[in-house]
Protein backbone atom coordinates (compact mmCIF):
# COMPACT_ATOMS: atom_id res chain seq x y z
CA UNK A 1 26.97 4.14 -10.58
CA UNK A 2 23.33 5.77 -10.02
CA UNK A 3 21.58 6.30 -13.29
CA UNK A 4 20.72 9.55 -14.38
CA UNK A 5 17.37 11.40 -14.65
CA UNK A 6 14.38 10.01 -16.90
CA UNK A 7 13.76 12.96 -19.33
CA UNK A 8 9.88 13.03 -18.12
CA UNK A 9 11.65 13.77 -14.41
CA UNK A 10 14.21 16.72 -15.32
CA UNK A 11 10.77 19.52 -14.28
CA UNK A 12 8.21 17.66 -12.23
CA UNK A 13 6.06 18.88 -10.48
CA UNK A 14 4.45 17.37 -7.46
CA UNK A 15 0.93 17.63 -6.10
CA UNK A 16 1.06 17.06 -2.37
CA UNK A 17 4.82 17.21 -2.50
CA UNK A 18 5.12 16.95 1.34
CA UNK A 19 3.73 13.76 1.58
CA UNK A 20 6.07 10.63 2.99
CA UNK A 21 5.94 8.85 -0.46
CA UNK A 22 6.16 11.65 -2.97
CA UNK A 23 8.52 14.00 -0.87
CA UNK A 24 10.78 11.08 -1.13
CA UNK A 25 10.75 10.69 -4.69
CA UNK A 26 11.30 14.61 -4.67
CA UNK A 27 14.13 14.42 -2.80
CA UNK A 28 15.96 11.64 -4.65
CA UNK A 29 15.45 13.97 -8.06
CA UNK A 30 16.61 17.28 -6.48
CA UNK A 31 19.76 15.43 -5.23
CA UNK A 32 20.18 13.47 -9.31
CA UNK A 33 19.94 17.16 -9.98
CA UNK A 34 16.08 18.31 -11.40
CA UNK A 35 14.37 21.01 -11.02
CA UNK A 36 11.81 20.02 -8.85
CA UNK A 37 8.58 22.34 -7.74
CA UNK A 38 5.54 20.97 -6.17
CA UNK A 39 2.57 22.23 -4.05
CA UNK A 40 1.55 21.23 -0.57
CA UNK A 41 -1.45 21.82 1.47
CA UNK A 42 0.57 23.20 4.26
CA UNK A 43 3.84 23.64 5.42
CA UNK A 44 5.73 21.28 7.39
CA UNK A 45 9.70 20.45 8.35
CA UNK A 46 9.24 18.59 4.76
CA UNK A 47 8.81 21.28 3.02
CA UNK A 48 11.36 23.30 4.34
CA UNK A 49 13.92 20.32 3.87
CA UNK A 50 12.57 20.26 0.02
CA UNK A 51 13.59 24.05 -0.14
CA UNK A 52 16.45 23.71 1.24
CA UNK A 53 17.94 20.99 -1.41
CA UNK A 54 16.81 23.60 -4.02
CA UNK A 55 12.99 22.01 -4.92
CA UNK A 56 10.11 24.98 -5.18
CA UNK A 57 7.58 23.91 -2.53
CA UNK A 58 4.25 26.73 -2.71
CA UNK A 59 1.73 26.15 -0.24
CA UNK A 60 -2.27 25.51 -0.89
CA UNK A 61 -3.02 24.54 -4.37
CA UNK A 62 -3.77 26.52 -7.37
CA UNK A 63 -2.99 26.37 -10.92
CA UNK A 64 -0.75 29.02 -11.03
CA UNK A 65 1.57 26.80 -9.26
CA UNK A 66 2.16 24.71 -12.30
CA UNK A 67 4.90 25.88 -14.44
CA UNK A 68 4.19 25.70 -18.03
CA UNK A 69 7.71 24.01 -18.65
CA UNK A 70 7.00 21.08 -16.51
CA UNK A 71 7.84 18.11 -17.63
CA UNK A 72 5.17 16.27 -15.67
CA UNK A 73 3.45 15.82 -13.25
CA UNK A 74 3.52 13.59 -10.40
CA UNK A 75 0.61 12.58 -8.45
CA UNK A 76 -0.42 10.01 -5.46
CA UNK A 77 -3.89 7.87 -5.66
CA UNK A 78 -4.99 10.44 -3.18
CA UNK A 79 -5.14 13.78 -5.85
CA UNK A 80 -8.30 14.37 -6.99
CA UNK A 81 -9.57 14.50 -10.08
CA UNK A 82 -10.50 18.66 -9.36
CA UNK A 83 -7.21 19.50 -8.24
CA UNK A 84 -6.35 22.86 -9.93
CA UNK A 85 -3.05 21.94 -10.71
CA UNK A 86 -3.73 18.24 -12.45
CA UNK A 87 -6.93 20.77 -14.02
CA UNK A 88 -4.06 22.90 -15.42
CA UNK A 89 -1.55 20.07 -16.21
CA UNK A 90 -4.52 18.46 -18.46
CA UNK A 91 -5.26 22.06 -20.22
CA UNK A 92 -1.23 22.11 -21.23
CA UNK A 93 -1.10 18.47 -22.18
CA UNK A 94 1.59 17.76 -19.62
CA UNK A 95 2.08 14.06 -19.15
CA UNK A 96 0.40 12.91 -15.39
CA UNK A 97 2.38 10.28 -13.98
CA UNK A 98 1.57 8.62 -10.49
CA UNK A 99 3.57 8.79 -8.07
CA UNK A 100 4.79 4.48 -8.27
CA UNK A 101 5.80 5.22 -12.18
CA UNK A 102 8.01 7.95 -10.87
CA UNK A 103 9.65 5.58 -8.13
CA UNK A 104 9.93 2.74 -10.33
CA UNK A 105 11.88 4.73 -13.15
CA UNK A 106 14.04 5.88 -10.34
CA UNK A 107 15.07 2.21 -9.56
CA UNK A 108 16.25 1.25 -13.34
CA UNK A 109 19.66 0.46 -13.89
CA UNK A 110 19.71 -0.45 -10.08
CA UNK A 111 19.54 -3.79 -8.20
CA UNK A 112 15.79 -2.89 -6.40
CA UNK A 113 14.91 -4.55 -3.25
CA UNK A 114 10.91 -3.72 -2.76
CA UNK A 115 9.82 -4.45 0.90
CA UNK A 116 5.32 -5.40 0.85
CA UNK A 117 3.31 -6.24 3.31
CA UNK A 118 0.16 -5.13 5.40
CA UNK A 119 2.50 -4.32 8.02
CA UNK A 120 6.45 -3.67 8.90
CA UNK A 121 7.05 -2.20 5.73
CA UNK A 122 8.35 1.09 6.63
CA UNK A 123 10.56 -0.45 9.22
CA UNK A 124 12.48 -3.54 6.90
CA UNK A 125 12.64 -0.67 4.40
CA UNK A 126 14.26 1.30 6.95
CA UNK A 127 16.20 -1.32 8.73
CA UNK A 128 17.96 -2.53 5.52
CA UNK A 129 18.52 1.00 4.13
CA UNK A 130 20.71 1.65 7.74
CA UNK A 131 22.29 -1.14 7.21
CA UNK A 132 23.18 -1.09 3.83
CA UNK A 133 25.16 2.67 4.27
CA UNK A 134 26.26 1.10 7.97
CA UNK A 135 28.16 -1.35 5.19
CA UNK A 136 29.79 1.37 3.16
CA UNK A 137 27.72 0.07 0.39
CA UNK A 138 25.79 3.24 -0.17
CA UNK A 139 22.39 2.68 -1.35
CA UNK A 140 19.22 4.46 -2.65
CA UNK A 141 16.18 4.21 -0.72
CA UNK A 142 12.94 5.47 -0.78
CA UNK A 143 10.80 4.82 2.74
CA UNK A 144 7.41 5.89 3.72
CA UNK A 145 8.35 7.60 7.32
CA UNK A 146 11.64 9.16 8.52
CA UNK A 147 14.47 7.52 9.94
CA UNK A 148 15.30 8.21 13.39
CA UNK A 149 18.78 8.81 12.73
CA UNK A 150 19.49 9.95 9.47
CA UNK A 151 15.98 11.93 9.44
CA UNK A 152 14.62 11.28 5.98
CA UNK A 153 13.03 9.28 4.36
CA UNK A 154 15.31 9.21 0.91
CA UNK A 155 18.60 9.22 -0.65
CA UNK A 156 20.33 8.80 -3.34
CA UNK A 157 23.31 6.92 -2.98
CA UNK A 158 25.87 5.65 -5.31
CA UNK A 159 25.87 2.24 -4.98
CA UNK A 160 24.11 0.05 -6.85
CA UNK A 161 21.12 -1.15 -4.28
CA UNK A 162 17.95 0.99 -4.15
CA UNK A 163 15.85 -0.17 -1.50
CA UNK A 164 11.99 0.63 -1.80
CA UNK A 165 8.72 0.60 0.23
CA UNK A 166 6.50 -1.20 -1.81
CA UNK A 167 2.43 -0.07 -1.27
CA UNK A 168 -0.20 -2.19 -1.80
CA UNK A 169 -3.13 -0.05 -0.89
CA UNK A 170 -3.42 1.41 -4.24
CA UNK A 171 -1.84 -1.96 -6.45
CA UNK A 172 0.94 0.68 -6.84
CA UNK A 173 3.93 -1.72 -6.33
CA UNK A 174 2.75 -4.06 -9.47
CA UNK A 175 4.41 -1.54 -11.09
CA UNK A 176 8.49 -2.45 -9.62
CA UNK A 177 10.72 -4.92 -10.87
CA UNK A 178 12.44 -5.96 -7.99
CA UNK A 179 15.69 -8.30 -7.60
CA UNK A 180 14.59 -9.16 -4.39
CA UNK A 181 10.94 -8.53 -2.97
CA UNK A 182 9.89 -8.83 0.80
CA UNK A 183 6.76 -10.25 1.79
CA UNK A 184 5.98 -9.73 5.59
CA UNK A 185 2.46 -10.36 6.01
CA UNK A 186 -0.87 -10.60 3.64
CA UNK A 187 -4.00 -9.56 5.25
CA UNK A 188 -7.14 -7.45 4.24
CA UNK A 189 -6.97 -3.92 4.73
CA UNK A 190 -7.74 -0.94 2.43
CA UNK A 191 -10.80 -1.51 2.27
CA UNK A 192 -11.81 0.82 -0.15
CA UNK A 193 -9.83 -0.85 -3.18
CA UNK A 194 -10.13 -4.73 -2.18
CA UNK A 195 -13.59 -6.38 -1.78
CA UNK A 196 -11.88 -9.64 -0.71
CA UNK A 197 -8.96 -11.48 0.58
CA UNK A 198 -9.01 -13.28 -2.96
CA UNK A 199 -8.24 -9.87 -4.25
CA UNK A 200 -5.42 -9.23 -1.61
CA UNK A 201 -4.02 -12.36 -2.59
CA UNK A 202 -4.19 -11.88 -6.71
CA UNK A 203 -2.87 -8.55 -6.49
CA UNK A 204 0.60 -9.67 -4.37
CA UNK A 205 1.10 -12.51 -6.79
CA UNK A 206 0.86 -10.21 -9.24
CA UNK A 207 4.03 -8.07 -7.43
CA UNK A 208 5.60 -11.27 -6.89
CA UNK A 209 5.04 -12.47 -10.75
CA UNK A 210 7.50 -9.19 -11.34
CA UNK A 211 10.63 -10.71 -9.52
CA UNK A 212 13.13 -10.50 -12.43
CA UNK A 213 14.42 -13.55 -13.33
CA UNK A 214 16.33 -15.61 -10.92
CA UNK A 215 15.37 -13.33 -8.08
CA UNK A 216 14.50 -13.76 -5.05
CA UNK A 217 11.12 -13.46 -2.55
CA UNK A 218 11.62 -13.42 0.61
CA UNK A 219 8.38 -14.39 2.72
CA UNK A 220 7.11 -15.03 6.45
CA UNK A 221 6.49 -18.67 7.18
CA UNK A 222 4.88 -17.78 10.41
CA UNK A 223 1.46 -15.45 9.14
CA UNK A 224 -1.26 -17.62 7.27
CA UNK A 225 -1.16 -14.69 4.58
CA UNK A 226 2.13 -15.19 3.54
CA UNK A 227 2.48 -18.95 3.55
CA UNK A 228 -0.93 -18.99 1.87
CA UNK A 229 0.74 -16.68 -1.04
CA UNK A 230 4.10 -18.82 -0.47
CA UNK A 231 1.67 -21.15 -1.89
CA UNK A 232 0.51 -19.60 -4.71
CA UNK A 233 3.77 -18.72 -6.06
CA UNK A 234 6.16 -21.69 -5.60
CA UNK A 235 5.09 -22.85 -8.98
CA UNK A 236 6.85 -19.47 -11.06
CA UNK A 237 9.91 -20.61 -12.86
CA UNK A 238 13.14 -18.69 -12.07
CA UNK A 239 11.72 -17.36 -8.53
CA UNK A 240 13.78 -19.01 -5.54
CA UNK A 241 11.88 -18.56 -2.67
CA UNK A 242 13.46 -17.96 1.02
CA UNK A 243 10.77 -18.23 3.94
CA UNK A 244 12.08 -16.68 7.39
CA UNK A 245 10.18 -16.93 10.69
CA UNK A 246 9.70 -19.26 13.87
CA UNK A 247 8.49 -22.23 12.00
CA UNK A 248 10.71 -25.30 12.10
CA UNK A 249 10.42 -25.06 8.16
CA UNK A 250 11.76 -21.95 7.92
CA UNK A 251 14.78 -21.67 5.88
CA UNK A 252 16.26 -18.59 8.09
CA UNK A 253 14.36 -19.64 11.07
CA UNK A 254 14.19 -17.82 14.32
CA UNK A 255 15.94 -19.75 16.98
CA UNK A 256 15.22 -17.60 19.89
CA UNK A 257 14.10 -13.84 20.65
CA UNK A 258 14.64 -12.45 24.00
CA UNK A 259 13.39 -9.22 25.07
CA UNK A 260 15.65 -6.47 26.74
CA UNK A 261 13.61 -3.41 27.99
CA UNK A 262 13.67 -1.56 24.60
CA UNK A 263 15.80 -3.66 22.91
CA UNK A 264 15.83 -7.22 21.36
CA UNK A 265 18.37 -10.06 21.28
CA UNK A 266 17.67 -12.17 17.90
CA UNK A 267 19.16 -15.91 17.45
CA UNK A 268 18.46 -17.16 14.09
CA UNK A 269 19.37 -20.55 12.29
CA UNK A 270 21.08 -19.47 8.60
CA UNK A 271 22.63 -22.19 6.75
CA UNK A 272 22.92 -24.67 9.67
CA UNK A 273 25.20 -21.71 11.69
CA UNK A 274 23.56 -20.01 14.63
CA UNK A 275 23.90 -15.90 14.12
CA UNK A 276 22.60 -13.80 17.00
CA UNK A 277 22.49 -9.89 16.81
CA UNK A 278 20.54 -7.00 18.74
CA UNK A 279 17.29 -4.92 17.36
CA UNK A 280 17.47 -1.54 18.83
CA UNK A 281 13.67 -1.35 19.33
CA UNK A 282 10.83 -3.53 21.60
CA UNK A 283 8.73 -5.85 20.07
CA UNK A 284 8.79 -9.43 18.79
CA UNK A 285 7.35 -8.12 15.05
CA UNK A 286 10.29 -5.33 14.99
CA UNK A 287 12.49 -8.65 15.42
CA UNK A 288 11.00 -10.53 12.50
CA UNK A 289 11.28 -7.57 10.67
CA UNK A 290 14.88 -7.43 11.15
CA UNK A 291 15.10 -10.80 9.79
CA UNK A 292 13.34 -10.31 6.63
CA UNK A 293 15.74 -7.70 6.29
CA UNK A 294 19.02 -10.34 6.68
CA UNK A 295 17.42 -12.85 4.01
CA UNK A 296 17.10 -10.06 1.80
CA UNK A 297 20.41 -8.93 1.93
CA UNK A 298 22.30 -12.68 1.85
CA UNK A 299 19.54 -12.87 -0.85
CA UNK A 300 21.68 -10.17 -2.45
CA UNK A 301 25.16 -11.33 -1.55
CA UNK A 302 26.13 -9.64 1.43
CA UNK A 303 27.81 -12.03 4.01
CA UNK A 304 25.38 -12.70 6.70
CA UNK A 305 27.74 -11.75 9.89
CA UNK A 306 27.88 -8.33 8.25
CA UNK A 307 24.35 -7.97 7.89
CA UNK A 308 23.84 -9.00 11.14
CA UNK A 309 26.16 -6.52 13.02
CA UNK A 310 24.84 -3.84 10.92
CA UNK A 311 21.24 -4.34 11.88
CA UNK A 312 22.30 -3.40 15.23
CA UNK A 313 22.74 -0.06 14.00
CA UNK A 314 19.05 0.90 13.39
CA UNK A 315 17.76 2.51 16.13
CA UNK A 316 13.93 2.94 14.82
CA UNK A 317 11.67 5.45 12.44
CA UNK A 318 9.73 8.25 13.20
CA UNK A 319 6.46 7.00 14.51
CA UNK A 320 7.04 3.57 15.22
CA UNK A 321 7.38 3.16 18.81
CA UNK A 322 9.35 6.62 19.18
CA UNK A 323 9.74 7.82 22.40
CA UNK A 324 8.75 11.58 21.97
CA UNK A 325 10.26 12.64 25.61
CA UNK A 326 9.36 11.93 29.59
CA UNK A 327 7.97 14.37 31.98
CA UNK A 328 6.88 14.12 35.78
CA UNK A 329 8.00 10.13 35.57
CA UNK A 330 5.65 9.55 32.04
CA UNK A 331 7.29 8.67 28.99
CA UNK A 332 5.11 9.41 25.87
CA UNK A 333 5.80 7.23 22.80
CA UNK A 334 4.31 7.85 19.42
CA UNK A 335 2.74 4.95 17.33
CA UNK A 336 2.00 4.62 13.55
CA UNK A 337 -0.22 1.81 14.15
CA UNK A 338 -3.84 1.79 12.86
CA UNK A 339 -4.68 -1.63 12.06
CA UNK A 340 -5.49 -3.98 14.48
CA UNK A 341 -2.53 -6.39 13.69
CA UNK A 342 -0.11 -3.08 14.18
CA UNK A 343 -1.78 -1.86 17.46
CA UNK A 344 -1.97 -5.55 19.11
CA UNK A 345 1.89 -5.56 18.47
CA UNK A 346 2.70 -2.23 19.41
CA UNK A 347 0.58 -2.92 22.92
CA UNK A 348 2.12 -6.01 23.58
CA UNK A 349 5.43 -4.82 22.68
CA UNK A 350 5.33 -1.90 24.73
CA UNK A 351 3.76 -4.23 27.64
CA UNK A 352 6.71 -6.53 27.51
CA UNK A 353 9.24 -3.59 27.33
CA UNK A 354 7.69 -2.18 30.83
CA UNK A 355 5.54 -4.92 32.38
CA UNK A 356 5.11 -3.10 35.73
CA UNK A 357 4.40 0.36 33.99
CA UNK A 358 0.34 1.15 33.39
CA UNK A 359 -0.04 1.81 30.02
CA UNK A 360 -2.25 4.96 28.87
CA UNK A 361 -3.36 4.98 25.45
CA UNK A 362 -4.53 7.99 23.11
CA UNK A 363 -6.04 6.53 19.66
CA UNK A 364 -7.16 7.98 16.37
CA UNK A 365 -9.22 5.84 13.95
CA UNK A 366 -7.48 6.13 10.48
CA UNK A 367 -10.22 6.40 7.63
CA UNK A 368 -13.67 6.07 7.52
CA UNK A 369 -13.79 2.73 5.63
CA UNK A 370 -11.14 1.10 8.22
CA UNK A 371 -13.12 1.70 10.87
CA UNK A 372 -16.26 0.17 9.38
CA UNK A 373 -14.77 -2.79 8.48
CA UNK A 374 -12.21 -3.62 11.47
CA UNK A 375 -13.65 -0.98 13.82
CA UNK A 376 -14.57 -4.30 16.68
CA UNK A 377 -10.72 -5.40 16.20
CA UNK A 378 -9.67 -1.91 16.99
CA UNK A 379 -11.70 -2.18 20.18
CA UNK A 380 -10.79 -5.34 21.41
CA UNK A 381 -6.53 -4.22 20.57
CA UNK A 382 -7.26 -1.07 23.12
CA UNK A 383 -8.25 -3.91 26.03
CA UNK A 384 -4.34 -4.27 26.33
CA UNK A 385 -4.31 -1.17 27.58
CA UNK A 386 -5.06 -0.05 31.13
CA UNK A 387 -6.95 2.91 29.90
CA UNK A 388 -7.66 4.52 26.50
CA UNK A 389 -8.61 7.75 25.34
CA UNK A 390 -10.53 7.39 21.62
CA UNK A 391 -10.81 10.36 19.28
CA UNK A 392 -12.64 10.93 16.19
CA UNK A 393 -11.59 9.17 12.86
CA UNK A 394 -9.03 11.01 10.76
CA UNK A 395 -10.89 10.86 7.49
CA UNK A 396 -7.47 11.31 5.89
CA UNK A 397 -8.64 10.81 1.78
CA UNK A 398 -12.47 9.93 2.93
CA UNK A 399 -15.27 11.62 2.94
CA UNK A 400 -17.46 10.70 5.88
CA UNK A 401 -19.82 7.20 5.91
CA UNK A 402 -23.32 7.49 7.25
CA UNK A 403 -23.20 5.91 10.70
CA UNK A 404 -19.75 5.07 10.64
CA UNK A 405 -17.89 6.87 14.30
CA UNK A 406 -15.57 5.87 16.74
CA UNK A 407 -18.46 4.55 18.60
CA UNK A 408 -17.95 1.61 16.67
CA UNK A 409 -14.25 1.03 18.28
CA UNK A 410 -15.27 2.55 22.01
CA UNK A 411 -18.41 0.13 22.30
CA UNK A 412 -16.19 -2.72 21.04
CA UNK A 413 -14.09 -2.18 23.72
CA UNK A 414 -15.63 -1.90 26.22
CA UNK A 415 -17.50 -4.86 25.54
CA UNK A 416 -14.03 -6.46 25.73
CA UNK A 417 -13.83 -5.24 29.03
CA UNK A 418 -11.33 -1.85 28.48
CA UNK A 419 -11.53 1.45 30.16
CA UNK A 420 -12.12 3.93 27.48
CA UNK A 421 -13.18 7.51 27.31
CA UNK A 422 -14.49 9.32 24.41
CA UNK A 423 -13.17 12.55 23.64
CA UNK A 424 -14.06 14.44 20.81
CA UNK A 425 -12.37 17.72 20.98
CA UNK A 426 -8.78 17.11 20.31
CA UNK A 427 -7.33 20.30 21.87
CA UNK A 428 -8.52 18.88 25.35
CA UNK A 429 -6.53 15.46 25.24
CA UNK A 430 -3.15 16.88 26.83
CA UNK A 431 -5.28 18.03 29.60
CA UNK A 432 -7.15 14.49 30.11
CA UNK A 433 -3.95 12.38 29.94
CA UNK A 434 -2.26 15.01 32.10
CA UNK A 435 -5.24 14.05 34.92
CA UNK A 436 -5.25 10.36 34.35
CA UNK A 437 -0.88 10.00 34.46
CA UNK A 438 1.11 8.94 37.68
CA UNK A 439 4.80 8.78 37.71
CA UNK A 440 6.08 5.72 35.98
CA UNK A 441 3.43 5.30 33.29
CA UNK A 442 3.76 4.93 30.06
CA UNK A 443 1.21 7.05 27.66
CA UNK A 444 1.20 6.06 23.89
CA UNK A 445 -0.09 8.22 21.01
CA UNK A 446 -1.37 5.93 18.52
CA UNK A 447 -2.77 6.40 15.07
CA UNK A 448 -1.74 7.24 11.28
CA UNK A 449 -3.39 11.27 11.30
CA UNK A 450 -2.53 13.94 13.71
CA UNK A 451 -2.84 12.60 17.06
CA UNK A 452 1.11 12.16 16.64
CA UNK A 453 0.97 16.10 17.26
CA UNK A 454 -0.19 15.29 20.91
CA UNK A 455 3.06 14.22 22.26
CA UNK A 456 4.81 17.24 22.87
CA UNK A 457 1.43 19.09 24.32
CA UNK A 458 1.12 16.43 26.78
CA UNK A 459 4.55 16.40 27.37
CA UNK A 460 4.18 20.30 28.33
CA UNK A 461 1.24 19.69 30.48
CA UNK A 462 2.66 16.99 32.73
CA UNK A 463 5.58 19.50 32.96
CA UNK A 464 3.59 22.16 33.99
């Protein structure tokens, strides 16, 4: 029952079409059946995946890349204004559309679940998306990393749910209407759109103020973000609220989580009746994110028990916690995490999966402006570890800030008390970690740039 395509979709064109986000939305138009194109900066296993499904992919960017039949064009908060391509599109008076316009038209006609949050998105997104087609119920989805088994990070699916990462960095997801809309967390980040938690906070009511009618939000009761929005928002006729968490108020409410090496046991409390089900990955925040996902599907109609047994079937995203292989008696695990919420709960998960293992950690500051503001936190989330290796920032969008290094992080650190070396040439890591490794550690790569490319070369050097 999947609508059709939006007549400004049947020839987009995508700038930076390799990108989790828009090579998502890509992939859900190829497969409605559009002709897609796009450029990309380099190639990847994205844009080989895009080709394959029949989407143009070139590589670099230049305005002969646009075709003069395009439709639109499609564009992230990242494309600058110089970009050859949006240059061109502007010359031919082709409509520029951003990339959460093209996702939201995607969802209409559809019964949208949009997961926000500072943190967990990716993973609710991805845990209810499993679910869902574990169900036979065939949804959409749209997710901002890959799924571990499936391996993508979109569909389109039949049915009638579309399930959606919703980004706040950019005030991009003010533009959904969602049935049902997650909130996991609310804390400051992005530093280089919000001034001020008062900002965070308007711009998530605003997302929650587009709930259709008689939907339903979904919030933590356990992070003072969230029940601090919860706040905000009870007042909004036609919204029914349903918190989740370890608070006694809770309405699902987390009776118990017990940790199983790299798996979780979950208890909750739903309607009186106690419901307990396993979360293939570590971590008490992987747990809670599994039961944001259950509200929001009872939220939807779908018997709890079923839910439940689904959830099981997840077995985690690309990047989050992902072991990447073991050599010599070291397991490497890759880690998305660059906030200092995310890395404190990837540490601490990762220490309660393997208490007796020494944990080895290789970070990468993500952005410029991150690191400026939450650069100490960093630091003192690296004193979990037993040793740390810290890299230069990934400016990712950024262009450099005058004073502003990963000196910032490493003096924070050890301040806190951590062993951390600096190490500025990237190339040479697999050959430090190699040195500093015994049989039964545990290294972890951690960071949203590159330093994910790490694992297999230090894989091959403990080998060697």
């Amino acid at each position: 029952m999947a609508p059709g395509i939006p007549a400004a979709m049947e020839r987009p064109h995508f700038i930076g079409i390799g990108g989790a986000g828009m090579s998502g939305i890509a992939k859900i138009l190829t497969r409605r059946g559009a002709k897609v194109a796009g450029s990309d900066s380099k190639e990847s296993a994205t844009a080989e995946a895009l080709r394959a499904l029949g989407a143009t992919v070139h590589i670099g960017h230049a305005a002969g890349h646009l075709a003069d039949d395009a439709t639109c064009v499609v564009v992230s908060s990242a494309i600058r204004a110089d970009n050859p391509e949006l240059v061109r599109a502007g010359d031919l008076a082709i409509p520029v559309v951003h990339r959460s316009d093209a996702l939201a038209s995607l969802m209409e006609g559809l019964r949208p679940i949009a997961v926000a949050g500072t943190h967990g998105k990716t993973t609710t997104t991805s845990m209810l998306a499993v679910a869902l087609t574990e169900l036979g119920l065939d949804p959409s989805y749209a997710i901002g990393g890959d799924l571990a088994g499936p391996g993508t990070n979109a569909t389109h699916g039949e049915g009638a749910i579309f399930v959606a990462e919703a980004d706040e960095s950019d005030r991009s997801f003010h533009k959904y209407d969602p049935e049902v809309a997650i909130v996991l967390n609310v804390e400051l980040d992005h530093h280089a759109n919000y001034a001020s938690m008062d900002e965070i906070y308007d711009s998530f009511e605003t997302f929650v103020g587009k709930v259709v009618p008689d939907g339903t939000l979904v919030v933590s009761a356990d992070q003072a973000g969230a029940v601090e929005l919860t706040r905000r928002v009870r007042d909004l006729s036609a919204l029914k609220v349903v918190t989740y968490g370890e608070s006694a108020s809770a309405d699902v409410r987390v009776h118990k989580i017990t940790q199983r090496g790299l798996t979780s046991e979950v208890t909750v409390v739903l309607n009186g009746k106690y419901l307990t089900f396993t979360v293939s990955v570590p971590g008490r925040h992987y747990a809670l994110n599994a039961v944001a996902a259950l509200a929001a599907g009872v939220a939807l109609g779908i018997p709890a028990h079923n839910l439940a047994s689904a959830l099981g079937k997840y077995t985690g995203v690309k990047r989050r916690l992902q072991l990447k292989g073991e050599a010599a008696g070291v397991q490497v695990i890759d880690s998305y995490a660059h906030h200092p919420t995310e890395m404190t709960a990837d540490l601490e998960a990762m220490r309660g999966a393997a208490s007796d293992a020494r944990l080895l950690v290789v970070f990468q500051p993500h952005l410029f402006s991150r690191t400026q503001e939450l650069g100490t936190e960093m630091g003192q989330a690296l004193a979990l570890a037993d040793a740390s290796v810290v890299l230069d920032i990934y400016p990712a969008r950024e262009d450099p800030i005058p004073g502003i290094t990963s000196t910032l992080i490493i003096d924070a650190a050890q301040a806190a008390g951590a062993d951390v070396t600096a190490v500025h040439d990237k190339a040479t890591v697999p050959e430090v970690i190699a040195g500093m490794a015994k049989p039964g550690d545990l290294v972890l790569t951690m960071g949203a740039g590159d330093v994910t490319d790490l694992g297999p070369q230090i894989l091959d050097h403990l080998s060697s």
